[in-house]
PDB file of N, CA and C in Angstrom:
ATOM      1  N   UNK A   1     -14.476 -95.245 150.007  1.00  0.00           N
ATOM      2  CA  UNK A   1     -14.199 -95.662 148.645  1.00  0.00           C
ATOM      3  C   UNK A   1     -13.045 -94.832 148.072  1.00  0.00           C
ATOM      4  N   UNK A   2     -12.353 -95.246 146.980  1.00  0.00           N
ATOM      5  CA  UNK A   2     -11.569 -95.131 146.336  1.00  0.00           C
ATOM      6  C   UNK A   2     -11.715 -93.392 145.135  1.00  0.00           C
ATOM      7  N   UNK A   3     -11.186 -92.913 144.759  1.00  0.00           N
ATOM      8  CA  UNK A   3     -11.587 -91.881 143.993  1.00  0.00           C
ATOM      9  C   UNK A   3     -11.873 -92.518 142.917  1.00  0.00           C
ATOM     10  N   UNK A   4     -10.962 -93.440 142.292  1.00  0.00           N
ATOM     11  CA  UNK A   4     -11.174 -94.422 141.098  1.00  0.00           C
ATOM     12  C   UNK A   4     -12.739 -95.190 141.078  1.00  0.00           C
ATOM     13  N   UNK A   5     -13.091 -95.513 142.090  1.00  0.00           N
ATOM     14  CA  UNK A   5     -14.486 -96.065 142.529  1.00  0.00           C
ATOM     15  C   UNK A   5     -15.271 -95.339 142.298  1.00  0.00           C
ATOM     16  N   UNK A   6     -15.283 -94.421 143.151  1.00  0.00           N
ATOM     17  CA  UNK A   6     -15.918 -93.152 143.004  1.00  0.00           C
ATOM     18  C   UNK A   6     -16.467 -92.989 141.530  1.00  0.00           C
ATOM     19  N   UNK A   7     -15.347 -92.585 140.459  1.00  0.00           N
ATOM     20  CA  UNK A   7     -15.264 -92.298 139.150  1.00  0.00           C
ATOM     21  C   UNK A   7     -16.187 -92.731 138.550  1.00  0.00           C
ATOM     22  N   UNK A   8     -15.504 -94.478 138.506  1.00  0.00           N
ATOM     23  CA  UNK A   8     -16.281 -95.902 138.158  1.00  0.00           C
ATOM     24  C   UNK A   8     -17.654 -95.436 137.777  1.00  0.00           C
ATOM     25  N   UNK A   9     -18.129 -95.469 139.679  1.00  0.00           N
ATOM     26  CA  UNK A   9     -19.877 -95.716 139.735  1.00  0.00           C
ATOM     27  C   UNK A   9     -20.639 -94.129 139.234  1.00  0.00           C
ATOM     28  N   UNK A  10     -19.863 -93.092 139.169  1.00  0.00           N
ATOM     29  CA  UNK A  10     -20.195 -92.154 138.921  1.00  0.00           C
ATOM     30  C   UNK A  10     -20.345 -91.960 137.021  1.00  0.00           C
ATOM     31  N   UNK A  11     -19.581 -92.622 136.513  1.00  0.00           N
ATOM     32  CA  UNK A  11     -19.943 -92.884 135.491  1.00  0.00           C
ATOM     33  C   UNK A  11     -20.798 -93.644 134.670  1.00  0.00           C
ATOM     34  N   UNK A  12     -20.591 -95.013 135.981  1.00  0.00           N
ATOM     35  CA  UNK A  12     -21.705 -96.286 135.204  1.00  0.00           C
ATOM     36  C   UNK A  12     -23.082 -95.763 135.545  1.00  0.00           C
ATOM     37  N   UNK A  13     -23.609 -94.705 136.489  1.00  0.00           N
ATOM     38  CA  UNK A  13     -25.113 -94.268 136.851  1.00  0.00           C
ATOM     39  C   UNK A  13     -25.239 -93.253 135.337  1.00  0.00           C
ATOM     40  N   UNK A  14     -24.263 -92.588 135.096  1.00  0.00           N
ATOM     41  CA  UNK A  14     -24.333 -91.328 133.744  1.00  0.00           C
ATOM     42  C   UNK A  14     -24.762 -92.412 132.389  1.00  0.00           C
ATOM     43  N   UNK A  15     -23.872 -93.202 132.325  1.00  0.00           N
ATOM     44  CA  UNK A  15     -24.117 -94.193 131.514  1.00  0.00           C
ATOM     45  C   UNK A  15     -25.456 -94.903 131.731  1.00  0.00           C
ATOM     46  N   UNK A  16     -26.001 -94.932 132.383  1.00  0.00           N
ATOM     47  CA  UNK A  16     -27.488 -95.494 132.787  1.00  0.00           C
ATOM     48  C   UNK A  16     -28.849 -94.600 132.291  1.00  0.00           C
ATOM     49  N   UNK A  17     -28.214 -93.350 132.902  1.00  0.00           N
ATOM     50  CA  UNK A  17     -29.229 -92.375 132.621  1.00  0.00           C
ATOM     51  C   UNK A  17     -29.555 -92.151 130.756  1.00  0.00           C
ATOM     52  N   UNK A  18     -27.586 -91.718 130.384  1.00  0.00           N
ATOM     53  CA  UNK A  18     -28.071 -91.980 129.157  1.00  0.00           C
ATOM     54  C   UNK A  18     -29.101 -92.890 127.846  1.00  0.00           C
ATOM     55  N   UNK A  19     -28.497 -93.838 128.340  1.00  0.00           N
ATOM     56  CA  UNK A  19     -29.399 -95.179 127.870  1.00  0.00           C
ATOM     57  C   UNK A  19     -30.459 -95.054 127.965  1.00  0.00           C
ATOM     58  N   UNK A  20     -31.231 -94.475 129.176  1.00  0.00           N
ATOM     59  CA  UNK A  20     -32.332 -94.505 129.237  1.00  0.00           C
ATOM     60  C   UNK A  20     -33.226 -93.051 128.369  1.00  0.00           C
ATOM     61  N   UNK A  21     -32.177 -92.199 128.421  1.00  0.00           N
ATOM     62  CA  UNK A  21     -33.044 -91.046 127.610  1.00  0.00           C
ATOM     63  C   UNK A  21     -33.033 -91.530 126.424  1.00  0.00           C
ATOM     64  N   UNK A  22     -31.906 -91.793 125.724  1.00  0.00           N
ATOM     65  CA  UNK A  22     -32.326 -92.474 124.546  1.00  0.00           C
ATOM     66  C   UNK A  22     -33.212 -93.362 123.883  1.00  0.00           C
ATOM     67  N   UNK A  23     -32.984 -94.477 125.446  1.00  0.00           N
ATOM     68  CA  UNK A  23     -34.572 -94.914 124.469  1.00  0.00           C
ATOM     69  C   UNK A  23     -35.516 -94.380 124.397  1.00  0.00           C
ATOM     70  N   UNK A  24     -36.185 -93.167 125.519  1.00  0.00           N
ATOM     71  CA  UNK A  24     -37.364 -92.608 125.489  1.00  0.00           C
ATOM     72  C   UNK A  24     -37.166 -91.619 124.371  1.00  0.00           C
ATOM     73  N   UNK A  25     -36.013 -91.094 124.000  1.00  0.00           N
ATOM     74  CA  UNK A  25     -35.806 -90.372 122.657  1.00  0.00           C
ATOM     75  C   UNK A  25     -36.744 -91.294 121.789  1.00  0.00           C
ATOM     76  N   UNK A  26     -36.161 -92.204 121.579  1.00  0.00           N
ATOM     77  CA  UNK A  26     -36.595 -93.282 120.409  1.00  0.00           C
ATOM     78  C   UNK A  26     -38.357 -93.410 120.475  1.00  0.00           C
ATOM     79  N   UNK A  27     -38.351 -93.783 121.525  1.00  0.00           N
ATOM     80  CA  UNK A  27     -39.855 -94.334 121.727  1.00  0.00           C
ATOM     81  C   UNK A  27     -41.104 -93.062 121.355  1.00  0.00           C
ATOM     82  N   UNK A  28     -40.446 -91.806 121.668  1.00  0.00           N
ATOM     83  CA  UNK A  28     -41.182 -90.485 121.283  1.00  0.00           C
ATOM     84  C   UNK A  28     -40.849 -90.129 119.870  1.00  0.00           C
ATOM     85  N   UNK A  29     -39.982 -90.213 119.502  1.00  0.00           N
ATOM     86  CA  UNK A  29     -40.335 -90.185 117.955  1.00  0.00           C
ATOM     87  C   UNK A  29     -41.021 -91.113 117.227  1.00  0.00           C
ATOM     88  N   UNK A  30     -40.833 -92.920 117.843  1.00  0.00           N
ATOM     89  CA  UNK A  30     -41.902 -93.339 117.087  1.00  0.00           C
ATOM     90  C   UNK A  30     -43.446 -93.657 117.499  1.00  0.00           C
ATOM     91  N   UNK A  31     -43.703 -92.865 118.495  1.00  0.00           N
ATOM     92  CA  UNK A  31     -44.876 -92.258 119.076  1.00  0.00           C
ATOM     93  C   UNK A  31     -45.002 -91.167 118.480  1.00  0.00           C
ATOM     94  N   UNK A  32     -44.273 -90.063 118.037  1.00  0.00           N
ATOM     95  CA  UNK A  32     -44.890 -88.959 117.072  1.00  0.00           C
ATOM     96  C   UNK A  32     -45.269 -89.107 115.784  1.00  0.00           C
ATOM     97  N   UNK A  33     -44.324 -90.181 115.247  1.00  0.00           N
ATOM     98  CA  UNK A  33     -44.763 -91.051 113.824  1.00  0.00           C
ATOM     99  C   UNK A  33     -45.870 -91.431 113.303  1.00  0.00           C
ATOM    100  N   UNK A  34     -46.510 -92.021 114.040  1.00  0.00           N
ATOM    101  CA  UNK A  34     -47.278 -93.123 114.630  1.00  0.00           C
ATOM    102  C   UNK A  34     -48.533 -91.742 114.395  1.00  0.00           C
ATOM    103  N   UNK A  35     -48.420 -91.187 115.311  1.00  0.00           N
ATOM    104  CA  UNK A  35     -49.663 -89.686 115.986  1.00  0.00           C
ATOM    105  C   UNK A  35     -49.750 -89.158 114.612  1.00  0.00           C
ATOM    106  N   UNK A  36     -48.429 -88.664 113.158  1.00  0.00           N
ATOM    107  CA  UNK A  36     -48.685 -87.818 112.138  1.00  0.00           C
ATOM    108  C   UNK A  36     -49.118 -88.647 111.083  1.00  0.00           C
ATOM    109  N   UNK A  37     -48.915 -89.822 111.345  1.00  0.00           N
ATOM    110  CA  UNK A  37     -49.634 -90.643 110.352  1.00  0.00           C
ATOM    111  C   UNK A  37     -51.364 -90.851 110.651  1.00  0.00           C
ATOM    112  N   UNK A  38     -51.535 -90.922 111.807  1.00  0.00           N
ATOM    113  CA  UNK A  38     -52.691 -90.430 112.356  1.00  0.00           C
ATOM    114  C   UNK A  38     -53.511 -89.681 111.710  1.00  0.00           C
ATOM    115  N   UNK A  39     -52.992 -88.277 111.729  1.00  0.00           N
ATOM    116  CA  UNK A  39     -53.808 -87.243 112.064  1.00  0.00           C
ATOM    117  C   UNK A  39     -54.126 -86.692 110.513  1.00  0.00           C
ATOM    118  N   UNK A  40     -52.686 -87.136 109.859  1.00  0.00           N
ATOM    119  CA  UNK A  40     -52.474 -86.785 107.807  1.00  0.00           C
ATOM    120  C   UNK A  40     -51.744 -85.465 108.141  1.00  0.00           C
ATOM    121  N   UNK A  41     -51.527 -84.865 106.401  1.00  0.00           N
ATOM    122  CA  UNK A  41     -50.618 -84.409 106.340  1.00  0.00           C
ATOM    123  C   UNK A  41     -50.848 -83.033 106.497  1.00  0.00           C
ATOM    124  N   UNK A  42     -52.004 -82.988 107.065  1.00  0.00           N
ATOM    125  CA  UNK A  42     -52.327 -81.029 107.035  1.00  0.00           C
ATOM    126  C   UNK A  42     -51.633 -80.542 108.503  1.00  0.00           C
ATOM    127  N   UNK A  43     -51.500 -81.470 109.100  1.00  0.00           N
ATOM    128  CA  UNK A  43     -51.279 -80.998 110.758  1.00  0.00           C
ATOM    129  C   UNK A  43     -49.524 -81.573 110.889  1.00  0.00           C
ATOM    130  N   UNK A  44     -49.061 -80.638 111.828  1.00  0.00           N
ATOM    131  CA  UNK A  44     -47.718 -81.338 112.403  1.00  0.00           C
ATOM    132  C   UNK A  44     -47.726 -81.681 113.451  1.00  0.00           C
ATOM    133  N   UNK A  45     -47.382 -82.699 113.718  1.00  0.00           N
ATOM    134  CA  UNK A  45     -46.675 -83.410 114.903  1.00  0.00           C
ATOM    135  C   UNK A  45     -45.167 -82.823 115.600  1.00  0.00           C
ATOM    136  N   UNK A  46     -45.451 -82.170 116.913  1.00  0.00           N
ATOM    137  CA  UNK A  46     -43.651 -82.495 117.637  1.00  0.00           C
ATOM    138  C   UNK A  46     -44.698 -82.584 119.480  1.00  0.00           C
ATOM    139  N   UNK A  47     -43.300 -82.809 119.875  1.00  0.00           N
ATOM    140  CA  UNK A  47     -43.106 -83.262 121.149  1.00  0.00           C
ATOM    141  C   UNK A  47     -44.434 -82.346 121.858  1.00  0.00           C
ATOM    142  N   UNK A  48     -44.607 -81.317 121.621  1.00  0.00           N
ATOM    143  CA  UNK A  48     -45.473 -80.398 122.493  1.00  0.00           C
ATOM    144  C   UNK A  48     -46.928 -80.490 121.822  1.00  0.00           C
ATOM    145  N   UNK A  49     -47.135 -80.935 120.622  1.00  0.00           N
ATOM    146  CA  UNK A  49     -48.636 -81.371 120.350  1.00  0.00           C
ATOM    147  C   UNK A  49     -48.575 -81.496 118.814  1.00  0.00           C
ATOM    148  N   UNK A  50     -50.001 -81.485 118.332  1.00  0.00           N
ATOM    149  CA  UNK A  50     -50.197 -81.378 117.640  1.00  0.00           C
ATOM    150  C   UNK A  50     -50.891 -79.945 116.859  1.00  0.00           C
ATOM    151  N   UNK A  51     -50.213 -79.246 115.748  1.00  0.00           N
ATOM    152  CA  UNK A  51     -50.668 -77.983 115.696  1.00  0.00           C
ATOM    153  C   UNK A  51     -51.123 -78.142 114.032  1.00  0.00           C
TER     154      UNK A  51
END
């Protein structure tokens, strides 16, 4: 392959990955939303639990 190719597909997989963290970005915040509306307002919600 080409270095340009190379580049290409090396970018369109980065570009893939991104996309995909983002949505799981998305989907975990409105899964933490979701959990603090739950639980009310005495407790916080983040990624590592509930404290």
């Amino acid at each position: 392959m080409t270095p340009t190719w190379d580049l290409y597909l090396r970018e369109r997989e980065e570009d893939k990955r991104e996309a995909r963290r983002e949505e799981l970005e998305r989907r975990g915040e409105a899964l933490a939303a979701r959990i603090a509306h739950e639980v009310g307002p005495g407790r916080a919600v983040t990624y590592r639990g509930v404290w």
